[in-house]
Protein backbone atom coordinates (compact mmCIF):
# COMPACT_ATOMS: atom_id res chain seq x y z
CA UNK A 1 72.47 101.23 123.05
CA UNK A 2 72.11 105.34 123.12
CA UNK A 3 71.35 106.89 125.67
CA UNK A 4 71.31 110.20 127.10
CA UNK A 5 74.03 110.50 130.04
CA UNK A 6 77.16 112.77 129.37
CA UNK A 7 79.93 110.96 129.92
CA UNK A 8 82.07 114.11 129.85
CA UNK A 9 80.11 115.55 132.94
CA UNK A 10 81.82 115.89 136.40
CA UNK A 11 78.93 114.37 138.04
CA UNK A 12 79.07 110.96 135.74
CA UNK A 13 82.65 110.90 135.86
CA UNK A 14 82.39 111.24 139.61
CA UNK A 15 79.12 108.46 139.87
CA UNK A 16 81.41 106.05 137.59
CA UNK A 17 84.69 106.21 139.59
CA UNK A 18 82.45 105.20 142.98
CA UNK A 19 80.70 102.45 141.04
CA UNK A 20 84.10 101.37 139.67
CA UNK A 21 87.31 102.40 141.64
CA UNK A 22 89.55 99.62 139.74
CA UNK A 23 89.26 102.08 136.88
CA UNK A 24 90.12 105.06 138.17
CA UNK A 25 93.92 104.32 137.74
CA UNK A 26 93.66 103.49 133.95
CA UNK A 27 91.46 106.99 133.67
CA UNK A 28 94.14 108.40 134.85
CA UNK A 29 96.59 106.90 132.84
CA UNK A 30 94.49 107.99 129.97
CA UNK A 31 94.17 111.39 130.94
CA UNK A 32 97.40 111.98 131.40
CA UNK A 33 98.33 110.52 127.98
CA UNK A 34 95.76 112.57 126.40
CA UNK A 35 97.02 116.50 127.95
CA UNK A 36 101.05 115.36 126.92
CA UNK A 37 99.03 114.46 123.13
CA UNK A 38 97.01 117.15 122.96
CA UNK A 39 100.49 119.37 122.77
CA UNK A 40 102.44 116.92 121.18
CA UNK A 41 100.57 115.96 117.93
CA UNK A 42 98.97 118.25 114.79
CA UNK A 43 95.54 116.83 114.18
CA UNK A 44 93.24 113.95 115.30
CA UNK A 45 94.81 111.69 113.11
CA UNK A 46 98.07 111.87 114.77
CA UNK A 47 96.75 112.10 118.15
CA UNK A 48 95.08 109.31 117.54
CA UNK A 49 97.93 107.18 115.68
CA UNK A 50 99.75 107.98 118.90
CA UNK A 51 97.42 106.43 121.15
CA UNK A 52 97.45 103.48 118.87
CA UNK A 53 100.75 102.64 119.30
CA UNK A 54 100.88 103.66 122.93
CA UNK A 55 97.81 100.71 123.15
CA UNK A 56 99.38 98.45 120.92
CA UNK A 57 102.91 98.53 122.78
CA UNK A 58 101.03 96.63 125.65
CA UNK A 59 98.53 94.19 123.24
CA UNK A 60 97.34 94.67 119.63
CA UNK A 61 94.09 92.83 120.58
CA UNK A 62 93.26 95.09 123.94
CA UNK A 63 94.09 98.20 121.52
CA UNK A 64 91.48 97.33 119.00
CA UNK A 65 88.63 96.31 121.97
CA UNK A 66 89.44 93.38 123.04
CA UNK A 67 89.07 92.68 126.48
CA UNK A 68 90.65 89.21 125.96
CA UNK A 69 91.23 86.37 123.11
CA UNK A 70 88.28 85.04 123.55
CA UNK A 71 86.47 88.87 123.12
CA UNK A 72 88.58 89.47 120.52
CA UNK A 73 87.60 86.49 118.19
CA UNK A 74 83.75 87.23 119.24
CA UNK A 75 83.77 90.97 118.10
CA UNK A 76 85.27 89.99 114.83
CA UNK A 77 82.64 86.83 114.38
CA UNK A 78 80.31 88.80 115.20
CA UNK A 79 81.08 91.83 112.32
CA UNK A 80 81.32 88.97 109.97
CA UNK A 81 78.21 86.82 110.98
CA UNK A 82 75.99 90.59 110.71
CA UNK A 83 77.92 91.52 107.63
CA UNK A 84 77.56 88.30 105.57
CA UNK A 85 74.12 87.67 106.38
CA UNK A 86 73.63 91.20 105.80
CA UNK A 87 74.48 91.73 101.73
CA UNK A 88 78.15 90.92 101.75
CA UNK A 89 79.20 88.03 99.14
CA UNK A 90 82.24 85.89 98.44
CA UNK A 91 82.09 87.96 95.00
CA UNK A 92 82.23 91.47 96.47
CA UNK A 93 84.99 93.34 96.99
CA UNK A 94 85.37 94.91 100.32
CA UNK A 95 87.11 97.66 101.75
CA UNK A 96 87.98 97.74 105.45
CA UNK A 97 88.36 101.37 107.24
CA UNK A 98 90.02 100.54 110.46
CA UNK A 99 91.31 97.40 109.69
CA UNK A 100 93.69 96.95 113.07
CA UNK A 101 94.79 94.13 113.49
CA UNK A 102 91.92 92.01 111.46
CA UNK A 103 89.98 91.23 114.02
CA UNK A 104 87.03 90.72 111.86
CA UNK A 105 89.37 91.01 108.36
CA UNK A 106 90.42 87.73 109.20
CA UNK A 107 87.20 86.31 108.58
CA UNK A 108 86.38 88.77 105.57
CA UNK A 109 89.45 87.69 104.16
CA UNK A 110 88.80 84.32 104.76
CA UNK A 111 85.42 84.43 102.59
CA UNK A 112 85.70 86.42 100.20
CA UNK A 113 87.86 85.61 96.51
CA UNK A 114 91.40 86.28 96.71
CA UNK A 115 92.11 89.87 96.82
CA UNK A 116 88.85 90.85 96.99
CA UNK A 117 89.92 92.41 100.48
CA UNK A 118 91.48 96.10 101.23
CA UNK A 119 92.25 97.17 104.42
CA UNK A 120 93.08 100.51 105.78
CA UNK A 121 94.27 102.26 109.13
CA UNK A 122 96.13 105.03 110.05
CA UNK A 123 98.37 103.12 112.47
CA UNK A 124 101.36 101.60 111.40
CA UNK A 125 101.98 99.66 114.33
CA UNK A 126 98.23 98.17 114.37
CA UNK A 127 99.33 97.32 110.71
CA UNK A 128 102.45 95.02 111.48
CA UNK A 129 100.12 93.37 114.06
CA UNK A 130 97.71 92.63 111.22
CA UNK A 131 100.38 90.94 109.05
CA UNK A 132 101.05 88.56 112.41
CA UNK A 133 97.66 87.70 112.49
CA UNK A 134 97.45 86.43 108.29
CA UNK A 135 100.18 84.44 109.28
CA UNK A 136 98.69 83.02 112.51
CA UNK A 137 95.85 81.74 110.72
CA UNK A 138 97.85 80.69 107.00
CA UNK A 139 95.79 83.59 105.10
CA UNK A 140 98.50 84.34 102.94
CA UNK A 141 97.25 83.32 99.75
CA UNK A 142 94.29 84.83 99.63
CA UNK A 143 96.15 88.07 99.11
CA UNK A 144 94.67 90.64 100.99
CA UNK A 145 95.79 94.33 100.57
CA UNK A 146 96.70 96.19 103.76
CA UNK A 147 97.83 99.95 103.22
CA UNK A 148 98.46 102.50 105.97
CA UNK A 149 96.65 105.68 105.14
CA UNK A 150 97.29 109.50 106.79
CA UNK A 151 94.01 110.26 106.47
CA UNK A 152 90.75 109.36 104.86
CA UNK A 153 90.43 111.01 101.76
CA UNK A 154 91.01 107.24 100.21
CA UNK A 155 92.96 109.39 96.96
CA UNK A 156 95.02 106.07 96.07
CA UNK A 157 91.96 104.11 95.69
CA UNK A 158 90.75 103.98 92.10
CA UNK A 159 86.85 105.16 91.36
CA UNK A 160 83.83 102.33 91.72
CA UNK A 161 85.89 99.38 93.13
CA UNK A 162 84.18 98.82 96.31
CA UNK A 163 80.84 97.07 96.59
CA UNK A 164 81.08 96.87 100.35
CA UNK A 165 82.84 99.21 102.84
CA UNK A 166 83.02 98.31 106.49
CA UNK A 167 84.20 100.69 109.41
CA UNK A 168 84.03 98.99 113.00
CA UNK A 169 85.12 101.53 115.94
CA UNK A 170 86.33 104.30 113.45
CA UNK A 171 83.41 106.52 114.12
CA UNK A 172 83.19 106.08 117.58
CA UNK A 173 87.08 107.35 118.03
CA UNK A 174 86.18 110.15 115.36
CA UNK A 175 85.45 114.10 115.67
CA UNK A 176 83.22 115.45 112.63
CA UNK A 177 85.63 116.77 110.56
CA UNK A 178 87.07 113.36 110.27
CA UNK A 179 83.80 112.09 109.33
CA UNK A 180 83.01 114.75 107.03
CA UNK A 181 86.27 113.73 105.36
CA UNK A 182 85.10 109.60 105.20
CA UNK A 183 81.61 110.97 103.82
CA UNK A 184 83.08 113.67 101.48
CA UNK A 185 85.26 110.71 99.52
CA UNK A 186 83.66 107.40 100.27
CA UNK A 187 80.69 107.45 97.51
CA UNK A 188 83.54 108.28 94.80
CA UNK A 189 85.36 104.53 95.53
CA UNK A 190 81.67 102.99 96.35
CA UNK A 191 80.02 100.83 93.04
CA UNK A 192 76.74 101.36 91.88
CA UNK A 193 74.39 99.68 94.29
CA UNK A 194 77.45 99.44 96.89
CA UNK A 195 76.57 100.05 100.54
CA UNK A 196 78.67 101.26 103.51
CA UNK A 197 78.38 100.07 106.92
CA UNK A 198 79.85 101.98 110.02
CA UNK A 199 79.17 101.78 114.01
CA UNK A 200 78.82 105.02 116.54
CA UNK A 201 78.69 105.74 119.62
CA UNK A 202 75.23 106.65 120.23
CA UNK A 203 73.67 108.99 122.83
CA UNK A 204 70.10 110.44 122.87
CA UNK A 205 71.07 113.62 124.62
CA UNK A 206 74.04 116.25 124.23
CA UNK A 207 76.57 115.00 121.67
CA UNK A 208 80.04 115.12 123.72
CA UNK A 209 83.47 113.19 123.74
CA UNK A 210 85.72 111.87 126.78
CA UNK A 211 89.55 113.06 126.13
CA UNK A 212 90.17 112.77 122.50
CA UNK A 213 89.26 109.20 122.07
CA UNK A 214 85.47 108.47 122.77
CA UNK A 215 82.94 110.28 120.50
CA UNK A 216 79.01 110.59 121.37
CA UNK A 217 76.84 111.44 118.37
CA UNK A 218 73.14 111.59 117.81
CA UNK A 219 71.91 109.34 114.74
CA UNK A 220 70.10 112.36 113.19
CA UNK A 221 73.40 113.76 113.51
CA UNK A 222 75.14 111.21 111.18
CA UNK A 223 72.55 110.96 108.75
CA UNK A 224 72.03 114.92 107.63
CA UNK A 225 76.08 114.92 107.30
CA UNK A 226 75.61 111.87 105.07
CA UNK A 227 73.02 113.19 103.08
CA UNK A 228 74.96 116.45 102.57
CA UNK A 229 77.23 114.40 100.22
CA UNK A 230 74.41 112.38 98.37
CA UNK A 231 74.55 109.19 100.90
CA UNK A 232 70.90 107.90 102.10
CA UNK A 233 71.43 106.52 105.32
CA UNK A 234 69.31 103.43 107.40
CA UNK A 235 69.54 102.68 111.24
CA UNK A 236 70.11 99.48 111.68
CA UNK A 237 67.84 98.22 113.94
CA UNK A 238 68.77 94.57 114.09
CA UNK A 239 72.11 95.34 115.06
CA UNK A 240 70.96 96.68 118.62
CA UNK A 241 70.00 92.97 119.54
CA UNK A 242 73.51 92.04 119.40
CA UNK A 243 75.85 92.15 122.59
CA UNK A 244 78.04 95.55 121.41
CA UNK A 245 77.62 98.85 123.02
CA UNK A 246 77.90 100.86 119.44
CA UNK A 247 75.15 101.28 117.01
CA UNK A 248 75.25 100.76 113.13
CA UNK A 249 74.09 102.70 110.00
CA UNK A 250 73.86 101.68 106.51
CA UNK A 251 74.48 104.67 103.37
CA UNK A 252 74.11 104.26 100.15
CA UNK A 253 75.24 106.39 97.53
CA UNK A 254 72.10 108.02 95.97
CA UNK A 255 73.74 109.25 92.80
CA UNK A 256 75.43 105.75 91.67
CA UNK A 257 72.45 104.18 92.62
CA UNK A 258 70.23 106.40 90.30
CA UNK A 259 72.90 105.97 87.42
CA UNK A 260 72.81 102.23 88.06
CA UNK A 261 69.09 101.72 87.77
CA UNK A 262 68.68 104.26 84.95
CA UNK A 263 71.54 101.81 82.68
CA UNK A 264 69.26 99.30 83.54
């Protein structure tokens, strides 16, 4: 799924619009939104929380990926089917960064003992979507927790809870200092022998970003930025076979791991 083409260069921006001219209008569309962002909002966050609900206005499912219902309800099967036969148990408790609208929560939700799910995302619009979709599909009473977050430094969340955290798409829409936040705080919510499982954009070249919404990064990259905050990190090859464009790492939290097996 990496590769190494820029998709920030002139000359693959140019290449692209030839091959496909019925996208040249949403590019633009996109560009535009992005310079009147850029000015208009303070961080990444809220740039991004804008273009959320600029997306979302138009279709919850097309602003969390999905190309149609049918996409939508693959991607999400798909997160589930990899997660469940991947460590996750009806036991665990799970926490969800970049919930949306629960495209794969649903499922998590679904599976797992009530309110054993916590889901976070930094749009409040993608949020009321979400509640639409636990009543679309009569998930009420397996009381799920959905909280809108400004950032993720994940203060609210109490210490050791999580056995499983899942982030879909976050990375991918992320600059480093964002992720350096996620890695900074997530081993301090994570339970000895937890695990946390997040897709990237991939590229085997020059690490680069189109606008402010589609992040490149190389998966050496990830993992030393992990391991500066005691997380070992795994590529996970399997994943590649699967029809999604993004790539997936495992971390593990190397100090609650080491306490864990020493206690036993």
């Amino acid at each position: 799924m990496g590769d190494a083409r820029n998709r920030a260069s002139l000359a693959y921006k140019a290449g692209y619009a030839v091959r496909n001219p019925e996208k040249v209008q949403p590019y633009m569309r996109r560009l535009a939104r992005d310079a009147w962002l850029r000015m208009s909002t303070r961080d990444h966050v809220g740039y991004y929380r804008a273009v959320m609900k600029d997306d979302a206005s138009r279709s919850a499912e097309r602003a969390v990926g999905g190309r149609s219902h049918r996409h939508w309800l693959a991607l999400g099967k798909m997160q589930f089917d990899y997660l469940a036969g991947h460590g996750l148990r009806p036991t665990d408790r799970l926490l969800e960064i970049g919930c949306g609208n629960l495209r794969a929560g649903r499922l998590f939700i679904d599976y797992l003992e009530p309110g054993n799910y916590y889901g976070v995302d930094i749009s409040p619009d993608i949020l009321l979507a979400a509640h639409d979709t636990l009543g679309r599909y009569g998930l009420q009473d397996r009381l799920p927790h959905l909280t809108l977050v400004r950032d993720l430094g994940l203060e609210f969340l109490p210490a050791g809870l999580f056995d499983v955290v899942h982030a879909h798409s976050v990375f991918s829409h992320s600059p480093l200092p964002v992720i350096r936040e996620c890695f900074e705080n997530i081993g301090r919510v994570m339970a000895p022998g937890g695990f946390f499982d997040f897709t990237f954009d991939r590229t085997e070249g020059k690490e680069h970003h189109v606008l402010r919404e589609d992040f490149y990064y190389r998966t050496e990259t990830l993992l030393a930025l992990a391991d500066e905050y005691g997380l070992k990190g795994e590529f996970m090859d399997d994943w590649e076979a699967l029809p999604h464009q993004q790539s997936k790492i495992r971390v593990r939290c190397v100090a609650l791991d080491d306490r864990a097996s020493k206690r036993s």
